[in-house]
C-alpha atoms as a PDB file:
ATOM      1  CA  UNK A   1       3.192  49.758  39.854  1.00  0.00           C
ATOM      2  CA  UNK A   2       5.674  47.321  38.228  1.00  0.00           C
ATOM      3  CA  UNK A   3       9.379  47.331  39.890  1.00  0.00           C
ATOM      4  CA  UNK A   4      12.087  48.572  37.826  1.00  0.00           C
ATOM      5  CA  UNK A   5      13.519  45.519  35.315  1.00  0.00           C
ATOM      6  CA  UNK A   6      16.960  44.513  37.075  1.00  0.00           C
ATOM      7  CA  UNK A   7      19.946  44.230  35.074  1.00  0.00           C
ATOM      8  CA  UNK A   8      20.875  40.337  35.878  1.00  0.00           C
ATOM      9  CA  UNK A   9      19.276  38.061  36.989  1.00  0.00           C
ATOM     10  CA  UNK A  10      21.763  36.814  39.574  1.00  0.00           C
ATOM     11  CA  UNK A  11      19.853  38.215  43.032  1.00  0.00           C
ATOM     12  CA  UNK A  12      16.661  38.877  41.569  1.00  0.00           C
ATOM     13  CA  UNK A  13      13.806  38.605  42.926  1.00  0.00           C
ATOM     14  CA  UNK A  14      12.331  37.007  39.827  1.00  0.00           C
ATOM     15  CA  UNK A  15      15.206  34.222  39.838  1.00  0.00           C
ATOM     16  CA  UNK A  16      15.390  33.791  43.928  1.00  0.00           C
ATOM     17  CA  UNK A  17      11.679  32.895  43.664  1.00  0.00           C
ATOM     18  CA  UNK A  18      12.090  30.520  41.073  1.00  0.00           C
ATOM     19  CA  UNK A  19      15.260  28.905  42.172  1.00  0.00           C
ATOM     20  CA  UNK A  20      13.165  28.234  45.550  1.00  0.00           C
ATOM     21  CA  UNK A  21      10.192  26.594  44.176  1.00  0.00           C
ATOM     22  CA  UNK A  22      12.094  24.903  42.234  1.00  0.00           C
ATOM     23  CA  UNK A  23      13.082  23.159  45.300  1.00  0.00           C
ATOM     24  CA  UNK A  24       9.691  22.986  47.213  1.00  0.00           C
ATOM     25  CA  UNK A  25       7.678  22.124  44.492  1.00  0.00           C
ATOM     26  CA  UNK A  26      10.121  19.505  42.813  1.00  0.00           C
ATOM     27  CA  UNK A  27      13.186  18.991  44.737  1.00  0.00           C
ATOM     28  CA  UNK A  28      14.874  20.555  41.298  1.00  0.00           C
ATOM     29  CA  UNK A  29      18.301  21.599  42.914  1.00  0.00           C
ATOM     30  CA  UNK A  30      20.589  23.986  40.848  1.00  0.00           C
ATOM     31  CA  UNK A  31      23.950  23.301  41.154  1.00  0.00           C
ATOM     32  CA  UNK A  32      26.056  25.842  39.335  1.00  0.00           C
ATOM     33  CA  UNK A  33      25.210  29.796  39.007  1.00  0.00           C
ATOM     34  CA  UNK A  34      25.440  30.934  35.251  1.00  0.00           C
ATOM     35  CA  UNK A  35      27.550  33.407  34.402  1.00  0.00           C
ATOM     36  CA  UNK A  36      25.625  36.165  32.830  1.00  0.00           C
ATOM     37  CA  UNK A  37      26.664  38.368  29.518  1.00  0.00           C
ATOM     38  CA  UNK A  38      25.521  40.816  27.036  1.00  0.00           C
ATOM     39  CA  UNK A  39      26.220  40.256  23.488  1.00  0.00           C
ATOM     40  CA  UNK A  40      25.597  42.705  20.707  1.00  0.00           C
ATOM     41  CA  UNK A  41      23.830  40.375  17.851  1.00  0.00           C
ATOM     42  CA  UNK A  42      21.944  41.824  15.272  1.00  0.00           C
ATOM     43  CA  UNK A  43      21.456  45.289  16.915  1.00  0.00           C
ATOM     44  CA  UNK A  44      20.332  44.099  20.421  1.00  0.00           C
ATOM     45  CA  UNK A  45      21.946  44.038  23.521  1.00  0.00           C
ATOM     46  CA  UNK A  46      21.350  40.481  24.111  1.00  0.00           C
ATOM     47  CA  UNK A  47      21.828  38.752  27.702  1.00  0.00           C
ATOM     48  CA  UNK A  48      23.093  35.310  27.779  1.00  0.00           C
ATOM     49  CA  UNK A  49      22.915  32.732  30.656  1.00  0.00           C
ATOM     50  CA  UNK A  50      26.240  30.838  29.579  1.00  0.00           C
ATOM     51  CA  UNK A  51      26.517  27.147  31.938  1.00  0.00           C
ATOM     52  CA  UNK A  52      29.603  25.956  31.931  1.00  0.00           C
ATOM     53  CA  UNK A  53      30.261  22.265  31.914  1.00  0.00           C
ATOM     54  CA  UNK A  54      33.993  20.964  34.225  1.00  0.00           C
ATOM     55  CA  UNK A  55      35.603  20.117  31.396  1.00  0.00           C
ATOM     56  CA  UNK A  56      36.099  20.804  27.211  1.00  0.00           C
ATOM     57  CA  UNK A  57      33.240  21.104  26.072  1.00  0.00           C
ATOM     58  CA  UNK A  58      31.452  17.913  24.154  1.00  0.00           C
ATOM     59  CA  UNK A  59      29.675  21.154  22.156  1.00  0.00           C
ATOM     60  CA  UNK A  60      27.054  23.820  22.705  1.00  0.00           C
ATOM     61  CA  UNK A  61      23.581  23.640  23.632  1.00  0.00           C
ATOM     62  CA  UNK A  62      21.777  26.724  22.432  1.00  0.00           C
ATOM     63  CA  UNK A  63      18.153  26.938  24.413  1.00  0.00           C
ATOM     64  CA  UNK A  64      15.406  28.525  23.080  1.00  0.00           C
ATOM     65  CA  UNK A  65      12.606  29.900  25.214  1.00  0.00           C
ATOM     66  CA  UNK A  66       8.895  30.319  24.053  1.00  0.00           C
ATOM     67  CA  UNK A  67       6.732  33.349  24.018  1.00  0.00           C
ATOM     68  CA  UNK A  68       6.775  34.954  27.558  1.00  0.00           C
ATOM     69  CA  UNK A  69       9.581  33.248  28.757  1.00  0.00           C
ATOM     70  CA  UNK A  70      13.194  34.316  29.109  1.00  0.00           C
ATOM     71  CA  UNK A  71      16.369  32.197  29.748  1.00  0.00           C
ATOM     72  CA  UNK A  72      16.861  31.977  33.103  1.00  0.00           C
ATOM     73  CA  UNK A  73      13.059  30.140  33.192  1.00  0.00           C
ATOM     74  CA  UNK A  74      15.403  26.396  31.531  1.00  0.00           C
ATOM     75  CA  UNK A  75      17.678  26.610  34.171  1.00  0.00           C
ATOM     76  CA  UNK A  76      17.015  22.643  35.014  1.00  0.00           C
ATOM     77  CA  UNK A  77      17.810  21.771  31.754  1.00  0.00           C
ATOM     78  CA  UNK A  78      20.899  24.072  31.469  1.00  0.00           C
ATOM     79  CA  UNK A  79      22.242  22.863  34.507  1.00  0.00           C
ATOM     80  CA  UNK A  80      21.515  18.834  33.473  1.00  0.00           C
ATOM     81  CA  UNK A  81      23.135  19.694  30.417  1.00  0.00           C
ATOM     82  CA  UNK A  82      26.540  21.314  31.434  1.00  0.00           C
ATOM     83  CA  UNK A  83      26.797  18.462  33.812  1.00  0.00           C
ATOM     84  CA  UNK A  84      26.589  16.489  31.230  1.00  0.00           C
ATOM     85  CA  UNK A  85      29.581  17.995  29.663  1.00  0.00           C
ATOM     86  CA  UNK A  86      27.918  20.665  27.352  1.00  0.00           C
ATOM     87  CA  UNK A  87      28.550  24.206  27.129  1.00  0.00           C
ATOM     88  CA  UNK A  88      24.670  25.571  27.462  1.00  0.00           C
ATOM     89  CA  UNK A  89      23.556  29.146  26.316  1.00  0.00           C
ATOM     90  CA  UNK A  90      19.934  30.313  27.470  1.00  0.00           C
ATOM     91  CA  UNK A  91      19.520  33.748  25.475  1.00  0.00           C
ATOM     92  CA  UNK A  92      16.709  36.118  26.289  1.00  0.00           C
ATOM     93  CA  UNK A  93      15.593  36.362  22.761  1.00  0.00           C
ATOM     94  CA  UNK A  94      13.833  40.380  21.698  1.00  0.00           C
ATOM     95  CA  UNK A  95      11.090  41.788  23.816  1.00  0.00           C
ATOM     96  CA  UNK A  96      11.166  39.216  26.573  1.00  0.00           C
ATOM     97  CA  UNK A  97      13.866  38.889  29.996  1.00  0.00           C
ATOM     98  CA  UNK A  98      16.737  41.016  30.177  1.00  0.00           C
ATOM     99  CA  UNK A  99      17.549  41.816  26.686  1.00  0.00           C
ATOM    100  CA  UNK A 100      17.552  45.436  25.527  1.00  0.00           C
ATOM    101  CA  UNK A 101      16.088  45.261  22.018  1.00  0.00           C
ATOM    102  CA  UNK A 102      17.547  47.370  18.970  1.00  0.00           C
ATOM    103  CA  UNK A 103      15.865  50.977  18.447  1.00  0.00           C
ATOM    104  CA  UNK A 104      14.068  49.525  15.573  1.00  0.00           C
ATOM    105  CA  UNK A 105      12.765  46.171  17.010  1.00  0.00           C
ATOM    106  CA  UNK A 106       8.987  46.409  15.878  1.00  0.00           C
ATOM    107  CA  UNK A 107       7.655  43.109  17.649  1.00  0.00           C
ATOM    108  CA  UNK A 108       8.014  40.897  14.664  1.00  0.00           C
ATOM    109  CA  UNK A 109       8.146  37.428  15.505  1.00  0.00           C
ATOM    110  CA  UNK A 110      10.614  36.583  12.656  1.00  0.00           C
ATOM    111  CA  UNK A 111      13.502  38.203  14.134  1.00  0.00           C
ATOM    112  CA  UNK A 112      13.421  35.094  17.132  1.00  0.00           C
ATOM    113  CA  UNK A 113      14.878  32.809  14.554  1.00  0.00           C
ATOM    114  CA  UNK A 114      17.305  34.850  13.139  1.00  0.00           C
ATOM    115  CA  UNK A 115      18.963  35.966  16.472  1.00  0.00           C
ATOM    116  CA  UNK A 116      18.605  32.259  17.683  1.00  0.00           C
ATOM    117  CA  UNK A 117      20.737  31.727  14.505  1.00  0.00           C
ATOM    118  CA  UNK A 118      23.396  33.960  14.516  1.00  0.00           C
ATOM    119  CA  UNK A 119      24.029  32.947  18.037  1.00  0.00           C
ATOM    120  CA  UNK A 120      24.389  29.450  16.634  1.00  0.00           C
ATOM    121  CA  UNK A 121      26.683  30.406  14.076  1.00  0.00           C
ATOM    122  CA  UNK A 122      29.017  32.182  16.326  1.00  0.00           C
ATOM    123  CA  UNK A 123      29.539  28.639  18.234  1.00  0.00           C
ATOM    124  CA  UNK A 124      31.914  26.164  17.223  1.00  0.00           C
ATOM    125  CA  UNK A 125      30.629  22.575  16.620  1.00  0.00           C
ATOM    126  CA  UNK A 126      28.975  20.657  17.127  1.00  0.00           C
ATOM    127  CA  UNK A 127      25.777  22.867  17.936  1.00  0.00           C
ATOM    128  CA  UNK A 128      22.368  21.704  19.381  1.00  0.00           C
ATOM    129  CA  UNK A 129      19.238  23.541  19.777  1.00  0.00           C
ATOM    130  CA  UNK A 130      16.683  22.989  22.313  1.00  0.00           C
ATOM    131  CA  UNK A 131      13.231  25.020  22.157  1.00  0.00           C
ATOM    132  CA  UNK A 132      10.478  24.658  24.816  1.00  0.00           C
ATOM    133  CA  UNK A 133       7.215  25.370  23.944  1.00  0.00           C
ATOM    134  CA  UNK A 134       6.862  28.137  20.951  1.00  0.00           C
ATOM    135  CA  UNK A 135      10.630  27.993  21.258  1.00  0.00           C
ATOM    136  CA  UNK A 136      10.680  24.544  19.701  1.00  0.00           C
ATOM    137  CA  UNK A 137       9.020  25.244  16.079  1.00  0.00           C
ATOM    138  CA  UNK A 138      11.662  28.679  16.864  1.00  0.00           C
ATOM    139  CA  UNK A 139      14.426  26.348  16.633  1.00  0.00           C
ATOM    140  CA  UNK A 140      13.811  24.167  13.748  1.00  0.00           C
ATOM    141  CA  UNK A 141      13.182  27.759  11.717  1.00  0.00           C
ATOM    142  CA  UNK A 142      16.432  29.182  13.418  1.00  0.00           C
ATOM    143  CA  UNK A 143      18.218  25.580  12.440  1.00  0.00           C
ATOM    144  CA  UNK A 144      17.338  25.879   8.673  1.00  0.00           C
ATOM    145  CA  UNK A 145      18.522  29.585   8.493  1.00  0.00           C
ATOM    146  CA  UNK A 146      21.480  28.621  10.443  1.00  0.00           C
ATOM    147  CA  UNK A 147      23.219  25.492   8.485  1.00  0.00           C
ATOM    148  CA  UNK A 148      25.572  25.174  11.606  1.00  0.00           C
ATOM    149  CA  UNK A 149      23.245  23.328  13.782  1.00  0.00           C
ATOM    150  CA  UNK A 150      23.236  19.289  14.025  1.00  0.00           C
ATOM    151  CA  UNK A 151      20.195  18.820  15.705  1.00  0.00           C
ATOM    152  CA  UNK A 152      17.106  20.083  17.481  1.00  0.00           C
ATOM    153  CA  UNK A 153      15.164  19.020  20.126  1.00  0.00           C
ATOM    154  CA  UNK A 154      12.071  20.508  21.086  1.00  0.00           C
ATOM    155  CA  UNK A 155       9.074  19.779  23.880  1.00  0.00           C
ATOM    156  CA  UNK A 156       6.623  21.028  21.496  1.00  0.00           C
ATOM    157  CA  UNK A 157       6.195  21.784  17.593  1.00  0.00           C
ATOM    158  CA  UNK A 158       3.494  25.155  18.291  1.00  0.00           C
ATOM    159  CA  UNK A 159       2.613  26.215  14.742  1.00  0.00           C
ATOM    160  CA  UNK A 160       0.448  29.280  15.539  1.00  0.00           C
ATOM    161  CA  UNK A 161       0.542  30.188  12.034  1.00  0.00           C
ATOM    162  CA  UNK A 162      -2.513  27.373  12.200  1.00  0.00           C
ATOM    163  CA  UNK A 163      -5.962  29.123  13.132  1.00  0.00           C
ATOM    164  CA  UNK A 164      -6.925  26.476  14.873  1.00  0.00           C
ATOM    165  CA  UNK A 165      -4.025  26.346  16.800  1.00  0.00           C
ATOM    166  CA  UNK A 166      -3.994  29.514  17.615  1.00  0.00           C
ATOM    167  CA  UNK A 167      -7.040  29.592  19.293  1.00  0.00           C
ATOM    168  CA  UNK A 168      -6.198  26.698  20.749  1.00  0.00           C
ATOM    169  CA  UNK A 169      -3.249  28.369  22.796  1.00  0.00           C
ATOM    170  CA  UNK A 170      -4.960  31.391  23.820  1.00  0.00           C
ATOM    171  CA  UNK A 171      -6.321  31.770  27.196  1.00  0.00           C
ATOM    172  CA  UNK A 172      -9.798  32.974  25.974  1.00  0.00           C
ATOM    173  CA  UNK A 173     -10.539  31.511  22.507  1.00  0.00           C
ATOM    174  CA  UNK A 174     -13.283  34.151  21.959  1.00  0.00           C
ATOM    175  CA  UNK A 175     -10.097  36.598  22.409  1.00  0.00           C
ATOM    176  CA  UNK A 176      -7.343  34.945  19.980  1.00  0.00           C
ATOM    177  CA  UNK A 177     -10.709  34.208  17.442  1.00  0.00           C
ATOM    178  CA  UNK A 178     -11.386  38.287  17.404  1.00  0.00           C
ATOM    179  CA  UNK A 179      -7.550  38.874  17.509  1.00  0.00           C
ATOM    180  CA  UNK A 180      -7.635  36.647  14.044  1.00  0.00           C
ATOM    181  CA  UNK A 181      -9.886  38.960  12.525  1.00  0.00           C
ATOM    182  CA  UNK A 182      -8.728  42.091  13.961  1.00  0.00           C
ATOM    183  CA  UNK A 183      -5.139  41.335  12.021  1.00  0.00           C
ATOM    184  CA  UNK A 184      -6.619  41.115   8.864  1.00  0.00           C
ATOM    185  CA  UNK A 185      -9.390  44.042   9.129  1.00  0.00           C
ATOM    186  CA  UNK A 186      -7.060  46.548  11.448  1.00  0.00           C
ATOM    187  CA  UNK A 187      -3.440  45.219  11.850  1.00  0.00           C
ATOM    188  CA  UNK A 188      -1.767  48.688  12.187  1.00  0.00           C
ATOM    189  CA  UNK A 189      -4.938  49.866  14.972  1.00  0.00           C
ATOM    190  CA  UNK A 190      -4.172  46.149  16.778  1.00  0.00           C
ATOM    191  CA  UNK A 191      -0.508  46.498  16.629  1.00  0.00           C
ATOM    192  CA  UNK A 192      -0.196  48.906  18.969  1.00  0.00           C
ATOM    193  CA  UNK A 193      -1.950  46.698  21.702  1.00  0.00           C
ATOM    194  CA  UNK A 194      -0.072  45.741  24.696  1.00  0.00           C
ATOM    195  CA  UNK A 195      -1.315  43.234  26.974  1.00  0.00           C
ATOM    196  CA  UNK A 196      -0.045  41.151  29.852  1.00  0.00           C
ATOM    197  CA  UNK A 197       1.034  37.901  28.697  1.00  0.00           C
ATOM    198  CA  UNK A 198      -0.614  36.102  31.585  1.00  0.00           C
ATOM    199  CA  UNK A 199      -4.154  37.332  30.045  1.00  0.00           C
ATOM    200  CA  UNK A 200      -3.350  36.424  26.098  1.00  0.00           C
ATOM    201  CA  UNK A 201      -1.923  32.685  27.614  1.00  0.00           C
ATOM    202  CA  UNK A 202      -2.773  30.294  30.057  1.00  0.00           C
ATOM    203  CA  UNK A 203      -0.373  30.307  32.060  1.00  0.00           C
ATOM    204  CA  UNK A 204      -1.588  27.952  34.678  1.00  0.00           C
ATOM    205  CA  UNK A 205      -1.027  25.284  32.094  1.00  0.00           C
ATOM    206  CA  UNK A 206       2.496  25.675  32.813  1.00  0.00           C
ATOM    207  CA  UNK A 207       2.837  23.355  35.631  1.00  0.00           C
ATOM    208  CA  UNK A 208       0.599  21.668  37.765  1.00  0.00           C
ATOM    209  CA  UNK A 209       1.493  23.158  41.174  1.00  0.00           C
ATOM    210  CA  UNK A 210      -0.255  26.441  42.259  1.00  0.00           C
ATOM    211  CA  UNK A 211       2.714  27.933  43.337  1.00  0.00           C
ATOM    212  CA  UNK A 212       4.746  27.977  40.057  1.00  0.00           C
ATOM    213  CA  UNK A 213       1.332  28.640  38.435  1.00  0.00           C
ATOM    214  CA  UNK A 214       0.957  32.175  40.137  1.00  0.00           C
ATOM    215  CA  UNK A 215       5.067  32.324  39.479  1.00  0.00           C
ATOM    216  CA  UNK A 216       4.591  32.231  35.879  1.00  0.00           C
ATOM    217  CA  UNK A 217       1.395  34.257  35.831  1.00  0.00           C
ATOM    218  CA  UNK A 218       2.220  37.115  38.166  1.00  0.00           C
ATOM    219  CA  UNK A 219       6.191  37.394  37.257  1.00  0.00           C
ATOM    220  CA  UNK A 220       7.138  40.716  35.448  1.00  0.00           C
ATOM    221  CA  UNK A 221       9.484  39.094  33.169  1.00  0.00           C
ATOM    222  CA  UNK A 222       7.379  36.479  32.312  1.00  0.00           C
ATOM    223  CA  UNK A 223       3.163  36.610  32.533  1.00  0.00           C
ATOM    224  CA  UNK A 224       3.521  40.084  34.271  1.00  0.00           C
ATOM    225  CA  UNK A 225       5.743  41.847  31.087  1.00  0.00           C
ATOM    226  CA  UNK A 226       2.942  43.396  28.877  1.00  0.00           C
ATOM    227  CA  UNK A 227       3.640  42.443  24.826  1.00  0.00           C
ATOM    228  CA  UNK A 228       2.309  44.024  21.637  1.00  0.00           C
ATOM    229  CA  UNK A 229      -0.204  42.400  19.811  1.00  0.00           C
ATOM    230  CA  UNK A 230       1.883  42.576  16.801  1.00  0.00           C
ATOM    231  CA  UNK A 231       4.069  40.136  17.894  1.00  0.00           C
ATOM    232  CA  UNK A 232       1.432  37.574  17.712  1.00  0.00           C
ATOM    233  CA  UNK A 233       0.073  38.905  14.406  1.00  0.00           C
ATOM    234  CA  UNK A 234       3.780  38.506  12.592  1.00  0.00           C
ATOM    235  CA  UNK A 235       3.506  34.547  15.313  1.00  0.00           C
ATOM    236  CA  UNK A 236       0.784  33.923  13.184  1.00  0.00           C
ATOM    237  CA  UNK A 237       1.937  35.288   9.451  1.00  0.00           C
ATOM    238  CA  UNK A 238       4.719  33.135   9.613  1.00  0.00           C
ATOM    239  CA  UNK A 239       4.716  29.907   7.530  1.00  0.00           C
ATOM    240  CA  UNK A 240       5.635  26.438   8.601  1.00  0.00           C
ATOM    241  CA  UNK A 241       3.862  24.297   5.582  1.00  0.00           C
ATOM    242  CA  UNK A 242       6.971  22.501   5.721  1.00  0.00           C
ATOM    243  CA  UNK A 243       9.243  23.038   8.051  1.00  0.00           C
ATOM    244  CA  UNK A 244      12.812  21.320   7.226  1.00  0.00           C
ATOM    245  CA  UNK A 245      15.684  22.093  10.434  1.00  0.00           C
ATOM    246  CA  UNK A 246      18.047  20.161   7.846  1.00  0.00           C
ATOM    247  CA  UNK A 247      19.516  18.392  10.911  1.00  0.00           C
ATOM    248  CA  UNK A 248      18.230  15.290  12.861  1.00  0.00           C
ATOM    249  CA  UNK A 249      14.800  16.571  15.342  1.00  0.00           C
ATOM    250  CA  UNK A 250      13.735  14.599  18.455  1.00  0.00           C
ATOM    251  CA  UNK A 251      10.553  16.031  19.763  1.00  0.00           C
ATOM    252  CA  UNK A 252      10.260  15.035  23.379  1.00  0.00           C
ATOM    253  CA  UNK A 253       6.443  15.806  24.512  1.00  0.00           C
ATOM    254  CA  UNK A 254       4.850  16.166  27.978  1.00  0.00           C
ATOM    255  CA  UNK A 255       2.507  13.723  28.413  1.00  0.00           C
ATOM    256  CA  UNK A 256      -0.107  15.690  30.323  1.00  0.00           C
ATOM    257  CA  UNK A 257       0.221  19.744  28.557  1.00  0.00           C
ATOM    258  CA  UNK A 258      -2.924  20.721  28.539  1.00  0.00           C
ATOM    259  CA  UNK A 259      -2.000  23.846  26.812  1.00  0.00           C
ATOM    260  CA  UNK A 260      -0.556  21.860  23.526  1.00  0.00           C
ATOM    261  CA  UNK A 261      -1.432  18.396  23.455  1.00  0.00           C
ATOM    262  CA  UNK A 262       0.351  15.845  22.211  1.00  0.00           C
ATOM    263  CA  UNK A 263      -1.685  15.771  18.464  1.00  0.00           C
ATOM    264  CA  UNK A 264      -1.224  19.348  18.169  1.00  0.00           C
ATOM    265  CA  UNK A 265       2.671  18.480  17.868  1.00  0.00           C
ATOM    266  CA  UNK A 266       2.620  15.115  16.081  1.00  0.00           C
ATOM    267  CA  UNK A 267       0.900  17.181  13.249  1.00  0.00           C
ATOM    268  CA  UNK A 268       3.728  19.490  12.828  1.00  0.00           C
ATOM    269  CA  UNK A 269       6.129  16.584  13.353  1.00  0.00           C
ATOM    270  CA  UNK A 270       4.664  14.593  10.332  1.00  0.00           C
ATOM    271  CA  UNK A 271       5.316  17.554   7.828  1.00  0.00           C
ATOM    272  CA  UNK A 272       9.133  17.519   8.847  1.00  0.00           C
ATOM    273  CA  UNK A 273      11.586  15.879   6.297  1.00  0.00           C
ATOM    274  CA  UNK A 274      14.493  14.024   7.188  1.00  0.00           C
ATOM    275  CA  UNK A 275      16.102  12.120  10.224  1.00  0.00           C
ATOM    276  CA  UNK A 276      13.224  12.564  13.306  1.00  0.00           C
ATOM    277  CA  UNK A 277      12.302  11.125  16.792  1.00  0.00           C
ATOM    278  CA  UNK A 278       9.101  11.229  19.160  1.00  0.00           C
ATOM    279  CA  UNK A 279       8.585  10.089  23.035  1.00  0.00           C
ATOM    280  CA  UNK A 280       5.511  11.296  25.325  1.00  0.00           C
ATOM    281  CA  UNK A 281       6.494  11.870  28.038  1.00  0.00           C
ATOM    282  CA  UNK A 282       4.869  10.023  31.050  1.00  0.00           C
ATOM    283  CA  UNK A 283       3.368  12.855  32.806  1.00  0.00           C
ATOM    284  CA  UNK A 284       4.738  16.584  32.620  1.00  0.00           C
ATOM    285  CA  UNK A 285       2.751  19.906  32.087  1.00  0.00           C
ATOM    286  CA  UNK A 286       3.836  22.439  29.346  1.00  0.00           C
ATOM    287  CA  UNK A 287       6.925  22.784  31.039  1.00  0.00           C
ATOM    288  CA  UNK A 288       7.341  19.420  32.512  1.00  0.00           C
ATOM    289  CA  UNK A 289       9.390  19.835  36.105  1.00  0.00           C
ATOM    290  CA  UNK A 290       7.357  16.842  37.055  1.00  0.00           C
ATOM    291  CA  UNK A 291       8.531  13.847  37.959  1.00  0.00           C
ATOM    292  CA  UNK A 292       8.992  11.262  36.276  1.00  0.00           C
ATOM    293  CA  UNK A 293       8.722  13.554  33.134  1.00  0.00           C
ATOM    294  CA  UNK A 294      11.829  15.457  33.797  1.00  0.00           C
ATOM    295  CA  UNK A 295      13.809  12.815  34.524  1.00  0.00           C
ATOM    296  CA  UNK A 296      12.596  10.950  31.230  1.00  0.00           C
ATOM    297  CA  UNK A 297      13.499  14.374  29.562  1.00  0.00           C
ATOM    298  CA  UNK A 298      17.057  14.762  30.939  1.00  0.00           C
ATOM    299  CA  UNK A 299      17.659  10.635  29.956  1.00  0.00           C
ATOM    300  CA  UNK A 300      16.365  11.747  26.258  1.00  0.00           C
ATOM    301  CA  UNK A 301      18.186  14.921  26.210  1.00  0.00           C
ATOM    302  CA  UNK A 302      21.080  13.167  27.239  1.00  0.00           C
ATOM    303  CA  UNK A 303      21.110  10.292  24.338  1.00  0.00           C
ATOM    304  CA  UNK A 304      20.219  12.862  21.375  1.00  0.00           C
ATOM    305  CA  UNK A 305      23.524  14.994  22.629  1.00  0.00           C
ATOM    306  CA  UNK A 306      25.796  11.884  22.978  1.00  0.00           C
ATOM    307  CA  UNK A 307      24.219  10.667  19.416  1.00  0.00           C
ATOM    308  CA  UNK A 308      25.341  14.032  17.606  1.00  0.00           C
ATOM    309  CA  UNK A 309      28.783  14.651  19.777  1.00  0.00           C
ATOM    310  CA  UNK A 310      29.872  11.106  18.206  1.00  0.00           C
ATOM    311  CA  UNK A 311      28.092  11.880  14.860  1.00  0.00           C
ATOM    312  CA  UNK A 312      25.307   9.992  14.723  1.00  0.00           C
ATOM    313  CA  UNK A 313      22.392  10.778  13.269  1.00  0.00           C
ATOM    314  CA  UNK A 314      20.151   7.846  13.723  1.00  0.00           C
ATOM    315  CA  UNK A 315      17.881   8.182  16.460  1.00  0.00           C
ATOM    316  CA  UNK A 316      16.174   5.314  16.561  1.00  0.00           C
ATOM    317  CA  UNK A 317      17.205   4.697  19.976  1.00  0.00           C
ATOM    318  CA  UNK A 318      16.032   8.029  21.143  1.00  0.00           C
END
């Protein structure tokens, strides 16, 4: 029997587990606590880590979490980032953490975007998004319906609106293959299908320790928390032939996911107009805690935000 969902995160089992392998498994060290609040966007009760930096503000830092995911789960990059003098929100976004979705919330994918840019256009400037794994294609579509953001960063361009990318990303390919079909000869039978995350994804690919493997498998807000299948039939209607963020894009890749490789992204990258940046990282799974990947992330991270607080938008030094 799943435990009851908690209300915060602060004390949670979910987050006390994390925060400690976090430690063992990487010597990752948070140094601040968010402060945690509910914000009514769009008709959802949406919880927001907010990281303050110890100063004003250079601007905000929107992150963006991927499919199964929640906010709490880029707490090394939120931290990194207040301290560098940013003021970082890590949103649950609908269906997924602490967030209470609207009545009518029907699992469709598109609404990601659209909270991810109203929360950007509540924020003064200048505004960044970052988006981790599905949460970085998320971004560049939340950036373009936004107009307030300045730039995006993302550790992966997922377009799952690709077949073979789909597959690709599933856990079983046989699975996501008869889940293709199944959407186009009985989407209203399929949507109603809830699964565990951890058995649609593989969720080992995560990280390459065992122990944050089984974390992100075995969670309840994360690989634990069952999800319709619509969700990932409205993930895969949505188009991204070319996908324009209208804002300077650094796409900063791990080196080693073996749950989106590096191609997968590059293709994606190569359809998107306008001012853009790629590094590999050296190592680094799908979310890459590793070292020397996350410190190569922070140090890129940290020259795309000093770029666009002083108005630059050439990144050729990214």
């Amino acid at each position: 029997m799943r435990s009851a969902r908690p209300d915060c995160y602060q004390g949670s089992v979910s987050w006390t587990r994390y925060r400690d392998l976090l430690v063992s498994e990487f010597g990752i060290r948070i140094t601040r606590e968010p402060e945690e609040v509910r914000l009514s966007l769009r008709g959802h009760d949406l919880h927001v880590d907010i990281w303050e930096p110890g100063g004003m503000p250079k601007g905000v830092l929107v992150l963006v979490h991927g499919g199964g995911g929640n906010g709490r789960i880029l707490a090394p990059l939120a931290d990194f980032a207040a301290g560098e003098g940013w003021r970082v929100l890590a949103p649950d976004l609908p269906g997924y953490g602490l967030t209470r979705p609207a009545a009518d919330f029907d699992w469709d994918y598109a609404e990601w975007p659209r909270v991810v840019a109203a929360l950007a256009d509540l924020q003064p400037a200048p505004v960044v998004l970052l988006g981790a794994s599905l949460g970085g294609l998320t971004a560049v579509q939340a950036a373009a319906l936004s107009g307030h953001v300045q730039g995006v960063i993302a550790t992966t361009l997922l377009d799952m609106a690709d077949a073979r990318t789909f597959i690709r990303a599933a856990r079983w390919r046989w699975l996501a293959a008869g889940a293709l079909a199944g959407f186009v000869l009985a989407p209203g039978l399929l949507d109603r299908v809830a699964l565990p995350l951890g058995w649609l994804a593989p969720m080992k690919a995560m990280s390459s320790r065992p122990a944050l493997q089984a974390y992100f498998a075995q969670d309840d807000l994360l690989g634990g928390a069952r999800t319709p299948a619509r969700f990932f039939r409205t993930l895969h209607a949505a188009r991204n032939d070319r996908p324009d963020p209208g804002c300077p894009l650094l796409l900063a890749h791990p080196g080693a996911d073996s749950w989106t490789p590096t191609a997968l992204s590059l293709e994606v990258l190569a359809r998107i107009p306008g001012e853009t940046a790629f590094i590999e990282l050296t190592n680094g799974a799908h979310l890459p805690l590793e070292s020397p990947a996350a410190g190569e992330l922070q140090s890129a991270v940290s020259g795309f935000l000093e770029r666009i607080a002083a108005g630059q938008a050439d990144l050729s030094c990214a």
